[in-house]
PDB file of N, CA and C in Angstrom:
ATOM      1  N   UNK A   1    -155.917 -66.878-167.311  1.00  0.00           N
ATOM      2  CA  UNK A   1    -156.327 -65.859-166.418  1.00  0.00           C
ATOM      3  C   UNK A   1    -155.823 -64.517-166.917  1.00  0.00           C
ATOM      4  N   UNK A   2    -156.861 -63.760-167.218  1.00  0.00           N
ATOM      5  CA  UNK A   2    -156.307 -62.415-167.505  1.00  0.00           C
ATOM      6  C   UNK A   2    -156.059 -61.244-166.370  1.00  0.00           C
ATOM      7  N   UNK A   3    -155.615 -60.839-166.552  1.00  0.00           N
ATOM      8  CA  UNK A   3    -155.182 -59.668-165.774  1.00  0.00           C
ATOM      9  C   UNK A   3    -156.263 -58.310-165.822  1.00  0.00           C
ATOM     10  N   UNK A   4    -156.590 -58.384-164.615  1.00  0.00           N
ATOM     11  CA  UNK A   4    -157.634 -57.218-164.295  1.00  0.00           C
ATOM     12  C   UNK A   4    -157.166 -55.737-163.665  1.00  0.00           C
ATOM     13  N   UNK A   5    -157.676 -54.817-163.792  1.00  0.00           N
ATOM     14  CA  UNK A   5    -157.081 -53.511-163.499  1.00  0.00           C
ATOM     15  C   UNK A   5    -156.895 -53.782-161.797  1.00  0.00           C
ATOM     16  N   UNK A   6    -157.883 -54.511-161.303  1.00  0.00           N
ATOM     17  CA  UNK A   6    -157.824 -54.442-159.651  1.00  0.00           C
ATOM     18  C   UNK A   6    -156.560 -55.166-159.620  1.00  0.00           C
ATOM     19  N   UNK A   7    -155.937 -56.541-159.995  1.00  0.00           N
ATOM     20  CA  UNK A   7    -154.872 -57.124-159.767  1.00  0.00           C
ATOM     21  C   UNK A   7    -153.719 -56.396-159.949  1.00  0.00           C
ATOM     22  N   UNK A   8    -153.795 -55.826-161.160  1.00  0.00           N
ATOM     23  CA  UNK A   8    -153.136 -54.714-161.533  1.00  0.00           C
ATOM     24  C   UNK A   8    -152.428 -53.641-160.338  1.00  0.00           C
ATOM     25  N   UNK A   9    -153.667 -52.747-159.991  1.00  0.00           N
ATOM     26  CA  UNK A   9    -153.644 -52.059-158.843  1.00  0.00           C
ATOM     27  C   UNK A   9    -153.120 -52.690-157.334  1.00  0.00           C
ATOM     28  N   UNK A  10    -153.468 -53.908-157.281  1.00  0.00           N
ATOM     29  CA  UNK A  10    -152.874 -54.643-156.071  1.00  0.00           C
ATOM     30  C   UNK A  10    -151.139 -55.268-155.902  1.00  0.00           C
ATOM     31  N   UNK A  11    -150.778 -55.120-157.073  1.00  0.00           N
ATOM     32  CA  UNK A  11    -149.706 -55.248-157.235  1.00  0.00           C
ATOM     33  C   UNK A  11    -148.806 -54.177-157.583  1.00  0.00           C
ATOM     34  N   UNK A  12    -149.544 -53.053-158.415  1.00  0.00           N
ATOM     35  CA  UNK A  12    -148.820 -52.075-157.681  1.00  0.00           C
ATOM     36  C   UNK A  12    -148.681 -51.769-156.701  1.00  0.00           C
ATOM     37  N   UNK A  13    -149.282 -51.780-156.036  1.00  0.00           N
ATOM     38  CA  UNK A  13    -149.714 -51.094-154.092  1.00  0.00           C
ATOM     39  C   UNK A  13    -148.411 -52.291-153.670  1.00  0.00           C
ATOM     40  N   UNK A  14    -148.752 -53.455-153.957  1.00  0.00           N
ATOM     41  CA  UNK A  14    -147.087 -54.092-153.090  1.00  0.00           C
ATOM     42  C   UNK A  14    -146.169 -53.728-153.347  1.00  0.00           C
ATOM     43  N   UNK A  15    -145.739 -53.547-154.795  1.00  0.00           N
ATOM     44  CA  UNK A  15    -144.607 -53.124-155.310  1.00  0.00           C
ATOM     45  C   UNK A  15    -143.677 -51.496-154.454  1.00  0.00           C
ATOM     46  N   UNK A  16    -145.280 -50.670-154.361  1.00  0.00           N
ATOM     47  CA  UNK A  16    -144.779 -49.450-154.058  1.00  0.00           C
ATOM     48  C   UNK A  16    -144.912 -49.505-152.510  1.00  0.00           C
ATOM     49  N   UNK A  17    -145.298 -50.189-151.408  1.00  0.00           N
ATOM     50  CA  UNK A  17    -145.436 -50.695-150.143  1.00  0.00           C
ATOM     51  C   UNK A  17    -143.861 -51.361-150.304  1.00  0.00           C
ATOM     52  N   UNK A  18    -143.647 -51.988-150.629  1.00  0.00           N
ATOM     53  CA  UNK A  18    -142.319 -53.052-150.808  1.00  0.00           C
ATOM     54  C   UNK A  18    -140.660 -51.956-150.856  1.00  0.00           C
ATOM     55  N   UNK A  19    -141.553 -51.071-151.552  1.00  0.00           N
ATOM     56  CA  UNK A  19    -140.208 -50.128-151.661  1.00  0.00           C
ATOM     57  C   UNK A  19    -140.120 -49.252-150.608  1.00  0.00           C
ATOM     58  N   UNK A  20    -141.592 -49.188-150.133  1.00  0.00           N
ATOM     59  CA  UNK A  20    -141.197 -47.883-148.703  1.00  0.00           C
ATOM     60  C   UNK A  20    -140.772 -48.431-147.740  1.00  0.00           C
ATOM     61  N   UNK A  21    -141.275 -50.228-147.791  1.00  0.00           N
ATOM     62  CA  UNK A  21    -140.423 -51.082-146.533  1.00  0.00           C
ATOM     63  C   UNK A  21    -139.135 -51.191-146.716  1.00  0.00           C
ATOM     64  N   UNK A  22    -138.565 -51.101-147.846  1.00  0.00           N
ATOM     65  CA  UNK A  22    -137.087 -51.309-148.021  1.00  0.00           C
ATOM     66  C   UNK A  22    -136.266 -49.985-147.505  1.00  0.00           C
ATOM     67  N   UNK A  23    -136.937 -48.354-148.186  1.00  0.00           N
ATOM     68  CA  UNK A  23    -136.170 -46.911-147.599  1.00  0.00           C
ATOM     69  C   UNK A  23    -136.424 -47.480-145.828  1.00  0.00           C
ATOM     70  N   UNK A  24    -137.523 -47.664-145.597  1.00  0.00           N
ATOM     71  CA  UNK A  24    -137.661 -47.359-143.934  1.00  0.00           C
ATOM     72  C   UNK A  24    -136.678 -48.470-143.111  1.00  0.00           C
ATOM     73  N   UNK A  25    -135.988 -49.658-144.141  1.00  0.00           N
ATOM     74  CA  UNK A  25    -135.382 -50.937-143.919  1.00  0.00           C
ATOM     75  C   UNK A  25    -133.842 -49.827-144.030  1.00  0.00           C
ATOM     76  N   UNK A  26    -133.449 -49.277-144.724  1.00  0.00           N
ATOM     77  CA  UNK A  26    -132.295 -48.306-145.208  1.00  0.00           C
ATOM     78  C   UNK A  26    -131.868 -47.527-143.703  1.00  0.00           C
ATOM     79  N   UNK A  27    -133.315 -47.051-143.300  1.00  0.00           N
ATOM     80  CA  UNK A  27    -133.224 -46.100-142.710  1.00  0.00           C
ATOM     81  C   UNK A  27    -132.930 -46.690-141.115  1.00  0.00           C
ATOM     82  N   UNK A  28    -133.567 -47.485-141.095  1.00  0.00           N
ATOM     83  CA  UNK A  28    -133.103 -48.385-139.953  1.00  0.00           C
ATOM     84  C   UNK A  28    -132.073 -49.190-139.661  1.00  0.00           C
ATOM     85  N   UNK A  29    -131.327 -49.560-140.459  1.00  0.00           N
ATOM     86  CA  UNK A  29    -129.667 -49.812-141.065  1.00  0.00           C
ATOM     87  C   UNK A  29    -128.824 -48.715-140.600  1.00  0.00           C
ATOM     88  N   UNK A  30    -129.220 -47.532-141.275  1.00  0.00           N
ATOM     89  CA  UNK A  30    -128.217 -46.608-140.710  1.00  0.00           C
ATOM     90  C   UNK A  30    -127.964 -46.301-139.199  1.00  0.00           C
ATOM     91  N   UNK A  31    -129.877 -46.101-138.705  1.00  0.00           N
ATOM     92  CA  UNK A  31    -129.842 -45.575-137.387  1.00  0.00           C
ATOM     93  C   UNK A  31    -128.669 -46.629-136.631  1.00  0.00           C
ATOM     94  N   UNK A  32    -128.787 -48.581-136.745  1.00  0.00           N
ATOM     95  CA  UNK A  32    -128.297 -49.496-136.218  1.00  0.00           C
ATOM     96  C   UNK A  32    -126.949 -49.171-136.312  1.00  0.00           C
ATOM     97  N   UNK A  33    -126.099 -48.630-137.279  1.00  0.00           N
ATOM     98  CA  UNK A  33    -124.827 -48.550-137.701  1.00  0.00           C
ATOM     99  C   UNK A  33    -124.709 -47.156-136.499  1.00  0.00           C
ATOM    100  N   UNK A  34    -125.625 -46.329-136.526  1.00  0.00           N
ATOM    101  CA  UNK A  34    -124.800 -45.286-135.544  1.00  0.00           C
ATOM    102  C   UNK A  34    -124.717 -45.285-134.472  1.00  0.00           C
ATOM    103  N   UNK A  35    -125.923 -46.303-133.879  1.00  0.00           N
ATOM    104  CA  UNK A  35    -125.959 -47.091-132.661  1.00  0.00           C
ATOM    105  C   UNK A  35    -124.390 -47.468-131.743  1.00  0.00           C
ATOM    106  N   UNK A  36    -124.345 -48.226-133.479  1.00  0.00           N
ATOM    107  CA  UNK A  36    -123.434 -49.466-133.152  1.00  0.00           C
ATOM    108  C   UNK A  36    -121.757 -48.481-132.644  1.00  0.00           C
ATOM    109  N   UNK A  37    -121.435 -47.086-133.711  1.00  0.00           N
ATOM    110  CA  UNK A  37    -120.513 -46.390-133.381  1.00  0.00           C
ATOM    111  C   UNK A  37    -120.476 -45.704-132.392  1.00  0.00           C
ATOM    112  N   UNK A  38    -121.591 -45.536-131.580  1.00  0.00           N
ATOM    113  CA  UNK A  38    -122.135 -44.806-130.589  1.00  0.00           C
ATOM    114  C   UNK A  38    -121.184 -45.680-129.214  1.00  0.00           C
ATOM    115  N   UNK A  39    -121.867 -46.830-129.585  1.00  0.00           N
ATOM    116  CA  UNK A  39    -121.508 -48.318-128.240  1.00  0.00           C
ATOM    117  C   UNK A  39    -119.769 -47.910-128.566  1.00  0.00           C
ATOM    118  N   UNK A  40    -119.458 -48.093-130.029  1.00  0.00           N
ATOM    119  CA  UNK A  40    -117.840 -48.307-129.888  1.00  0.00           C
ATOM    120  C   UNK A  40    -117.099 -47.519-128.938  1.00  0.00           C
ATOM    121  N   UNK A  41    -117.649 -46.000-129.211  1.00  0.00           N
ATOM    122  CA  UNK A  41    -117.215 -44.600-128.657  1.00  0.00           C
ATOM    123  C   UNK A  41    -117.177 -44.603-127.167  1.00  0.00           C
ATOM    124  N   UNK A  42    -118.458 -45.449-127.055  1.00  0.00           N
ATOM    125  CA  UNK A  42    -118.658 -45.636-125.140  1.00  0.00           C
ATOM    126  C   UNK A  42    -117.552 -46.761-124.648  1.00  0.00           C
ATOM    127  N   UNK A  43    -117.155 -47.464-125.213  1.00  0.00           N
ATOM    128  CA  UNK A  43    -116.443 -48.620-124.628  1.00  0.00           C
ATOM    129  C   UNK A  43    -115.179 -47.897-124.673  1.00  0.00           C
ATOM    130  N   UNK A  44    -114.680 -47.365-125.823  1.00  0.00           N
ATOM    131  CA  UNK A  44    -113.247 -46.611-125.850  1.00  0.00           C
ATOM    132  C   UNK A  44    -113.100 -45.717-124.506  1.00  0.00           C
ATOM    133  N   UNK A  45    -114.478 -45.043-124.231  1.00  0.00           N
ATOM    134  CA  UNK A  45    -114.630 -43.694-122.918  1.00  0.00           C
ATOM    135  C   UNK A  45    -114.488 -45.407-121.626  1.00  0.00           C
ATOM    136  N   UNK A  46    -114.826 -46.464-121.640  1.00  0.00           N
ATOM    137  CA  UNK A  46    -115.008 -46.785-120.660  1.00  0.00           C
ATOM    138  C   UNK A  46    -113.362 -47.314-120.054  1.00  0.00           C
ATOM    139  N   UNK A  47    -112.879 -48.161-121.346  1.00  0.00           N
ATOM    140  CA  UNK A  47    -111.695 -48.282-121.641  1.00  0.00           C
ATOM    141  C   UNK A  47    -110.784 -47.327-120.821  1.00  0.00           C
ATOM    142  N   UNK A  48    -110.615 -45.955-121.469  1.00  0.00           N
ATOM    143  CA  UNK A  48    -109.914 -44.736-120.914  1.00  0.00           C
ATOM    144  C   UNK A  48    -110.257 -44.943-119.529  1.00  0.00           C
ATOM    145  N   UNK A  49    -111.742 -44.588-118.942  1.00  0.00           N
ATOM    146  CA  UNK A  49    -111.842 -44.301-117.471  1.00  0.00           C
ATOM    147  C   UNK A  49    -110.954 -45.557-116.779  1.00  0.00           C
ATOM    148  N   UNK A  50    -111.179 -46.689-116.793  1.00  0.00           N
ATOM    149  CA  UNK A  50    -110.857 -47.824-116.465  1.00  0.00           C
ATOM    150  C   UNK A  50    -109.107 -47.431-116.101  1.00  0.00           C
ATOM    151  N   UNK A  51    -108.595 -47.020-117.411  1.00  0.00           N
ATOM    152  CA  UNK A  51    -107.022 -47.353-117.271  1.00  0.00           C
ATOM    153  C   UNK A  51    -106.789 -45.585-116.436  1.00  0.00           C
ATOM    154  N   UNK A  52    -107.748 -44.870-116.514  1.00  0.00           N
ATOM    155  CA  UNK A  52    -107.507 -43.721-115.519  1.00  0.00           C
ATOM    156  C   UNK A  52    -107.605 -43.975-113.866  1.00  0.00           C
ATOM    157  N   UNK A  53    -108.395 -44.855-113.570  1.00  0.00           N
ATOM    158  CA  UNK A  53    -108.793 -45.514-111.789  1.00  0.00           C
ATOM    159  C   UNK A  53    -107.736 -46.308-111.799  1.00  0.00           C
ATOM    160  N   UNK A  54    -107.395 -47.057-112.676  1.00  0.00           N
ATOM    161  CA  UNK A  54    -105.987 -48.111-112.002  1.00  0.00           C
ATOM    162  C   UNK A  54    -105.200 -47.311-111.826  1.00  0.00           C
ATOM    163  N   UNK A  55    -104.376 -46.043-112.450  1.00  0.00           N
ATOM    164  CA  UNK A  55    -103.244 -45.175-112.645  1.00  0.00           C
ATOM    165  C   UNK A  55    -103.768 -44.657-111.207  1.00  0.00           C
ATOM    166  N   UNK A  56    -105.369 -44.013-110.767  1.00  0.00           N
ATOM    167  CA  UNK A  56    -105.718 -43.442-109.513  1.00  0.00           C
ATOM    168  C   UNK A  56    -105.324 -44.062-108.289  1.00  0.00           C
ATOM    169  N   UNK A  57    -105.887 -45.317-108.843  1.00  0.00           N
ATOM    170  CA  UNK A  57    -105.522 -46.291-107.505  1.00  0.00           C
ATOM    171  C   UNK A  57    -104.201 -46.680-107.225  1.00  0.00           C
ATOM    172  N   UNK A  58    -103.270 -46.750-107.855  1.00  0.00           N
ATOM    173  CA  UNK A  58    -101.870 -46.804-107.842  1.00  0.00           C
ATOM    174  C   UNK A  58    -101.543 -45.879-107.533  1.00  0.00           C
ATOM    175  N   UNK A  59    -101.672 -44.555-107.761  1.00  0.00           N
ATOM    176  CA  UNK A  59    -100.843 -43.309-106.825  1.00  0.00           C
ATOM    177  C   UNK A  59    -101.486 -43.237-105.360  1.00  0.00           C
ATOM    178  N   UNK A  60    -102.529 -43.251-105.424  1.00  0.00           N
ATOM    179  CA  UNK A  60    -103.230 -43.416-104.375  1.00  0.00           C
ATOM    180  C   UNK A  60    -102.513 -44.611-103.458  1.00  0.00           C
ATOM    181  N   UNK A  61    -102.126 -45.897-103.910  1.00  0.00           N
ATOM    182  CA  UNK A  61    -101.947 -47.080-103.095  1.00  0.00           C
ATOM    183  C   UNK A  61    -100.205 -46.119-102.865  1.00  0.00           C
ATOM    184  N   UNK A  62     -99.499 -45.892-103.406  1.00  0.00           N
ATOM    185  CA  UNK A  62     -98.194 -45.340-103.621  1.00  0.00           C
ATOM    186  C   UNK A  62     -97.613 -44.385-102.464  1.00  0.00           C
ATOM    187  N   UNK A  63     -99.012 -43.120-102.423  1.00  0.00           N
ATOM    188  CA  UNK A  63     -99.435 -42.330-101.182  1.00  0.00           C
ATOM    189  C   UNK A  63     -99.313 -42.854 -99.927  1.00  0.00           C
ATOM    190  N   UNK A  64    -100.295 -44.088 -99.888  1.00  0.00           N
ATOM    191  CA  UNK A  64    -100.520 -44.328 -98.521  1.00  0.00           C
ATOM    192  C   UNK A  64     -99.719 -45.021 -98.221  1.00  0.00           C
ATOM    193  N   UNK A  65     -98.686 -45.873 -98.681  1.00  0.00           N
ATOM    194  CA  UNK A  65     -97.604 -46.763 -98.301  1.00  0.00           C
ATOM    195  C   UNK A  65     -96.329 -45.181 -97.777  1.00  0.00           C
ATOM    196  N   UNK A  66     -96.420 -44.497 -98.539  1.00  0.00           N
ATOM    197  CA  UNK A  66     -95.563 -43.248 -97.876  1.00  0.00           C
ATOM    198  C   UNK A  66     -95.702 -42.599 -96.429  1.00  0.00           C
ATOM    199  N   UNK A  67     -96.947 -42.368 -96.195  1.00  0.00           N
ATOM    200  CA  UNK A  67     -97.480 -42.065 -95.452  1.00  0.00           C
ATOM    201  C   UNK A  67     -97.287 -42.744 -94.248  1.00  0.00           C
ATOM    202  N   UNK A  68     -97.565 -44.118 -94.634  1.00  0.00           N
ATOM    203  CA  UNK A  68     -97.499 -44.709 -93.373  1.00  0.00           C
ATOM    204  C   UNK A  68     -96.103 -45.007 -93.072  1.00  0.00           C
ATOM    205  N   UNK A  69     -95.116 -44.831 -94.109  1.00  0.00           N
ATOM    206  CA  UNK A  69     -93.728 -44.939 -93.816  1.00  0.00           C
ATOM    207  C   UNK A  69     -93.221 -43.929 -92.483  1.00  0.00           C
ATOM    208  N   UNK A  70     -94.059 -42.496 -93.062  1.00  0.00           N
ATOM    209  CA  UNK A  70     -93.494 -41.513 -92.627  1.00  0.00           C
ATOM    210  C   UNK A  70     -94.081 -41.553 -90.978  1.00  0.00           C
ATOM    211  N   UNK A  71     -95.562 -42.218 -91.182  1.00  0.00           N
ATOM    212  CA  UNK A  71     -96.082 -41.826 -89.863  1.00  0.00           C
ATOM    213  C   UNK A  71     -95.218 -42.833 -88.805  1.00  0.00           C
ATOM    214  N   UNK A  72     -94.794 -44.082 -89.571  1.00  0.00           N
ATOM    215  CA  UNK A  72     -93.597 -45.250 -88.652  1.00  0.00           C
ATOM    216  C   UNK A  72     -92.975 -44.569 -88.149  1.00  0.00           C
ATOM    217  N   UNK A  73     -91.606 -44.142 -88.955  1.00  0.00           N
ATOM    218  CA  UNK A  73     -90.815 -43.416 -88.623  1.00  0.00           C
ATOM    219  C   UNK A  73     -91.151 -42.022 -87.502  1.00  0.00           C
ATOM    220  N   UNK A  74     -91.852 -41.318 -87.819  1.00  0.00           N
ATOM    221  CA  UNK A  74     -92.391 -40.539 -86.162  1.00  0.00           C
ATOM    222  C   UNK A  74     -93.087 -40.955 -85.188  1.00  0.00           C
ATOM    223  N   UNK A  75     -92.931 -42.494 -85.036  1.00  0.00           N
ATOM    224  CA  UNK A  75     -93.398 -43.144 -83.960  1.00  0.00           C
ATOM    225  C   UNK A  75     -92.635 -43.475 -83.168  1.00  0.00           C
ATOM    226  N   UNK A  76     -91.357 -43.944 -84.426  1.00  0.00           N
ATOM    227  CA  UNK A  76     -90.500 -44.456 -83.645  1.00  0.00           C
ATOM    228  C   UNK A  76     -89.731 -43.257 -82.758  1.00  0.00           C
ATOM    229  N   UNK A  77     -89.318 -41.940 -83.716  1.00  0.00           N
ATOM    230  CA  UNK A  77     -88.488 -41.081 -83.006  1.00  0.00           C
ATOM    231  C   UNK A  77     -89.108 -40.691 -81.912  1.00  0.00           C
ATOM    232  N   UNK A  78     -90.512 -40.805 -81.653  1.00  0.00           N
ATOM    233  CA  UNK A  78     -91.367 -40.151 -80.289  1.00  0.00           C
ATOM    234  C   UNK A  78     -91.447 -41.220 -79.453  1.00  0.00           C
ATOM    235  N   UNK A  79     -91.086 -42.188 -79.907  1.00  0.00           N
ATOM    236  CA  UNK A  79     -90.648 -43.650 -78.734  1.00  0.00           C
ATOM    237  C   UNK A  79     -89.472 -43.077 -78.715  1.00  0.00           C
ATOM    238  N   UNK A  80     -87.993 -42.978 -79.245  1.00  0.00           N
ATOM    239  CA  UNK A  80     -86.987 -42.713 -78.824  1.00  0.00           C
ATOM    240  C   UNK A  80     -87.011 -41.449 -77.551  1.00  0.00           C
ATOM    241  N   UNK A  81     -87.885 -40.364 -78.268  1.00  0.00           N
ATOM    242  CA  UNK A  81     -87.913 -39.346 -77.266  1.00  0.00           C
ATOM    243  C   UNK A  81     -88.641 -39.522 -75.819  1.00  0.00           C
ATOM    244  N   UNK A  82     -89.520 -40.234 -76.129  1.00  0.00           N
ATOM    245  CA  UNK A  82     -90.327 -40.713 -74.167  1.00  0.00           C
ATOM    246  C   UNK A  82     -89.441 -41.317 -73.531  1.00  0.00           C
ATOM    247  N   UNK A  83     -88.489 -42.310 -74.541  1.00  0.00           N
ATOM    248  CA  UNK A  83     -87.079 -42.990 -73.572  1.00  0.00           C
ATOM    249  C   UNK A  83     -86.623 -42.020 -73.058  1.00  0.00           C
ATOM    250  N   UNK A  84     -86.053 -41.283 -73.990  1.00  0.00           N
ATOM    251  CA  UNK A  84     -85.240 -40.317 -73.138  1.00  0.00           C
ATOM    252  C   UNK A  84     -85.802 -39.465 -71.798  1.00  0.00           C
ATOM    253  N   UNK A  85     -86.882 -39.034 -72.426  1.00  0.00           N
ATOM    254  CA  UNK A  85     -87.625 -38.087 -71.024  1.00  0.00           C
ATOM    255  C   UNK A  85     -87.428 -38.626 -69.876  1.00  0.00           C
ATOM    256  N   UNK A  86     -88.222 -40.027 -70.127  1.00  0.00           N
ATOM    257  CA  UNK A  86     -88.148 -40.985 -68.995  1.00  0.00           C
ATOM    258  C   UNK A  86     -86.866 -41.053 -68.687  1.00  0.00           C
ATOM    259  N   UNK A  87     -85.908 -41.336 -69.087  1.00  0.00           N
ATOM    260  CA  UNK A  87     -84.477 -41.329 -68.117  1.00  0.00           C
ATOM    261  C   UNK A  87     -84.289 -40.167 -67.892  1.00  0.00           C
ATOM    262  N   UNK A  88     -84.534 -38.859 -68.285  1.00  0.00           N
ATOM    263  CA  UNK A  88     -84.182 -37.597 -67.619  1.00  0.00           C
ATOM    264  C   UNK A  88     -85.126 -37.306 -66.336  1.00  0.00           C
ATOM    265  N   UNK A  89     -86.701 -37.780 -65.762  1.00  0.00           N
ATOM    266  CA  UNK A  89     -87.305 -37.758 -65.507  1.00  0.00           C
ATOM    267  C   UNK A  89     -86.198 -38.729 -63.769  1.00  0.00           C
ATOM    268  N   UNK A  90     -86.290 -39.552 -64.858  1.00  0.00           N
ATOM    269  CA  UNK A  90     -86.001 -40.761 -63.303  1.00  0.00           C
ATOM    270  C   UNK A  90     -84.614 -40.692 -62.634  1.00  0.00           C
ATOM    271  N   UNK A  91     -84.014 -39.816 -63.186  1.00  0.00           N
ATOM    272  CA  UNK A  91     -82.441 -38.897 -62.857  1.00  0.00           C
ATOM    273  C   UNK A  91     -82.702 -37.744 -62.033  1.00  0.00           C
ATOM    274  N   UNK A  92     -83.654 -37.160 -62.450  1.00  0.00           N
ATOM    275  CA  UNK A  92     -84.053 -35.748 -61.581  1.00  0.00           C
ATOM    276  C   UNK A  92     -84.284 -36.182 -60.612  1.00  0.00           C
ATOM    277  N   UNK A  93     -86.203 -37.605 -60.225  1.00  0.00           N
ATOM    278  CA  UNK A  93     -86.220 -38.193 -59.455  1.00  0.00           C
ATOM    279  C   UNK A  93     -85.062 -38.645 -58.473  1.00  0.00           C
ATOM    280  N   UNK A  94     -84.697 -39.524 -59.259  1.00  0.00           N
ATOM    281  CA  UNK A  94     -82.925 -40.165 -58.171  1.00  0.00           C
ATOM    282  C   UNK A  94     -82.031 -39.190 -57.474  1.00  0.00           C
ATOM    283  N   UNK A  95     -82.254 -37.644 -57.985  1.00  0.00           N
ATOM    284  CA  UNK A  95     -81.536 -36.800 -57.362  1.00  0.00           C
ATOM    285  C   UNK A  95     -82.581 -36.224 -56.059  1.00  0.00           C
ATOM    286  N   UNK A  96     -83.547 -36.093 -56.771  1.00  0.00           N
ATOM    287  CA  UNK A  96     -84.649 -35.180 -55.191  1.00  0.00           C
ATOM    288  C   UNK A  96     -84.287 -35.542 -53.484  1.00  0.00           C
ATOM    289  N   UNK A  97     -83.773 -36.568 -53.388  1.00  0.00           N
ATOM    290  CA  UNK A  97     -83.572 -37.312 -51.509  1.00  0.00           C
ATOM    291  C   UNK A  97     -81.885 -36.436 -51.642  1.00  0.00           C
ATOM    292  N   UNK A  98     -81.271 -36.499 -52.706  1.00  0.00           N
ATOM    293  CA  UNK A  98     -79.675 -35.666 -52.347  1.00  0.00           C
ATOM    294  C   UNK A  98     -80.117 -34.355 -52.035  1.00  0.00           C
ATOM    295  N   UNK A  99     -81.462 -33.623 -53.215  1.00  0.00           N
ATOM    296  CA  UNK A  99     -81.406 -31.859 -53.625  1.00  0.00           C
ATOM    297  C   UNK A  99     -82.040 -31.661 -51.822  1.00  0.00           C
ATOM    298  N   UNK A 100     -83.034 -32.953 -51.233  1.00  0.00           N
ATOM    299  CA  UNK A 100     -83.372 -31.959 -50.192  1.00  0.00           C
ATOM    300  C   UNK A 100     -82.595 -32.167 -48.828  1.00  0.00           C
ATOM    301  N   UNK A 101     -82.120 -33.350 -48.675  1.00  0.00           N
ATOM    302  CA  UNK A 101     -80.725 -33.213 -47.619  1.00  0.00           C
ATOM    303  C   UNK A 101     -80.113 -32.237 -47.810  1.00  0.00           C
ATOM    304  N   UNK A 102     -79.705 -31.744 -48.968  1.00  0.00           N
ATOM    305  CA  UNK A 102     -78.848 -30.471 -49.474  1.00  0.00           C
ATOM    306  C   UNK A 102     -79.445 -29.244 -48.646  1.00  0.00           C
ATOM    307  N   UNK A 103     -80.655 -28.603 -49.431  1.00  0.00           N
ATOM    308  CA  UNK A 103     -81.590 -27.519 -48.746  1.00  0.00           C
ATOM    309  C   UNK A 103     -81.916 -27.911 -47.166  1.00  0.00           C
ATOM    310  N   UNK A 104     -82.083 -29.046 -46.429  1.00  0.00           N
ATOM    311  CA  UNK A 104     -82.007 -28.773 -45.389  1.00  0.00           C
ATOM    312  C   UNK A 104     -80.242 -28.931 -44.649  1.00  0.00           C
ATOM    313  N   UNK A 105     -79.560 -29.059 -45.478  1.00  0.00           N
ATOM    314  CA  UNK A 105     -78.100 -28.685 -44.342  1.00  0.00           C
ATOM    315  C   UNK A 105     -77.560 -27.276 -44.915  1.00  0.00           C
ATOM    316  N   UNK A 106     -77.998 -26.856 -46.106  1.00  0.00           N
ATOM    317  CA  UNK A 106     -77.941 -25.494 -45.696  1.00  0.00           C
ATOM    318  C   UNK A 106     -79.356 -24.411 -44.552  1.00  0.00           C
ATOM    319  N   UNK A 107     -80.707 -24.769 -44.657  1.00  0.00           N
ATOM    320  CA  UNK A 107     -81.001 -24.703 -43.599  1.00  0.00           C
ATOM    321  C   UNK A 107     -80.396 -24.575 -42.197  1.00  0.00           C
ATOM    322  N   UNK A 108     -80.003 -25.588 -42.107  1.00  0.00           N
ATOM    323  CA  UNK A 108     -78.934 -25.808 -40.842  1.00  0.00           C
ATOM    324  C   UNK A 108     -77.903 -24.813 -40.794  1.00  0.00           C
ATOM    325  N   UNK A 109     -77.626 -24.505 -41.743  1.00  0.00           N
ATOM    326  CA  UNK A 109     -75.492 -23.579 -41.599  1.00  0.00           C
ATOM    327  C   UNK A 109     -76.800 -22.395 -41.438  1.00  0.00           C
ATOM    328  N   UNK A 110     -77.448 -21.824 -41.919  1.00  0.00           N
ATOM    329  CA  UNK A 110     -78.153 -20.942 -42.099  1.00  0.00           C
ATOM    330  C   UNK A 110     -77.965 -20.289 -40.411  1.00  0.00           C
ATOM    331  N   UNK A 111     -78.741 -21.421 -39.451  1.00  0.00           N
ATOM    332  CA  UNK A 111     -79.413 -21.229 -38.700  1.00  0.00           C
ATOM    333  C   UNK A 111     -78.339 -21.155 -37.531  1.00  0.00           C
ATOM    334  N   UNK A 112     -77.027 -21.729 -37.779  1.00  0.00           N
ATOM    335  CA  UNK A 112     -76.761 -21.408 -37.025  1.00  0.00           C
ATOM    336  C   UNK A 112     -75.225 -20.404 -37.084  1.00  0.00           C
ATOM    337  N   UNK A 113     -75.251 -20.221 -38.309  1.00  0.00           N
ATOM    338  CA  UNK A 113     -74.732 -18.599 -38.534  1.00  0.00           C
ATOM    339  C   UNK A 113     -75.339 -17.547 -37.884  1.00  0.00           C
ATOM    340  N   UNK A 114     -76.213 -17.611 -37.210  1.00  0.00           N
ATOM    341  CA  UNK A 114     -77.201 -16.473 -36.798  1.00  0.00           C
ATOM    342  C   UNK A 114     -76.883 -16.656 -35.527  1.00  0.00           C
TER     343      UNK A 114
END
């Protein structure tokens, strides 16, 4: 079988087809590779955010355990203080039947000083 200019020609055409599939094969290699550094870059950013919300959530959890320490503690002293009212309250009370026997026997000396 001899070799004809068309075979010829058809095998160039693969040869030079073959090579533009291989640059555009190159070229698509690279794009995949920057892809691929692209993803790395995002996982490192996701990484970071990640260990930034736990550090958030820990001051945050840190906060509110304070908070509610503090708000305990002024519950309790405003329970201590209604005790007290209340016994100053029910002392004044316990005195009112002495304060107005009092005001009416001076009434009385009053009345009859005159």
């Amino acid at each position: 079988m001899e070799p004809t200019d068309l075979t010829l020609k058809v095998l160039t055409d693969i040869r030079h087809e073959l090579r533009e599939l291989g640059t555009r094969v190159d070229g698509t290699n690279q794009e995949l590779h920057g892809v691929r550094e692209e993803v790395h870059g995002m996982r490192e950013e996701v990484h970071g955010m990640r260990e930034e919300v736990h550090g958030m959530r820990e001051e945050l959890s840190r906060r509110i355990v304070e908070s509610e320490i503090r708000t305990s503690t002024a519950l309790v002293e405003l329970a201590g203080t209604v005790r007290e009212m209340t016994g100053v309250l029910r002392a004044a009370n316990d005195l009112r039947p002495r304060l107005e026997r009092c005001e009416s026997d001076i009434a009385e000396i009053k009345r009859r000083a005159r």
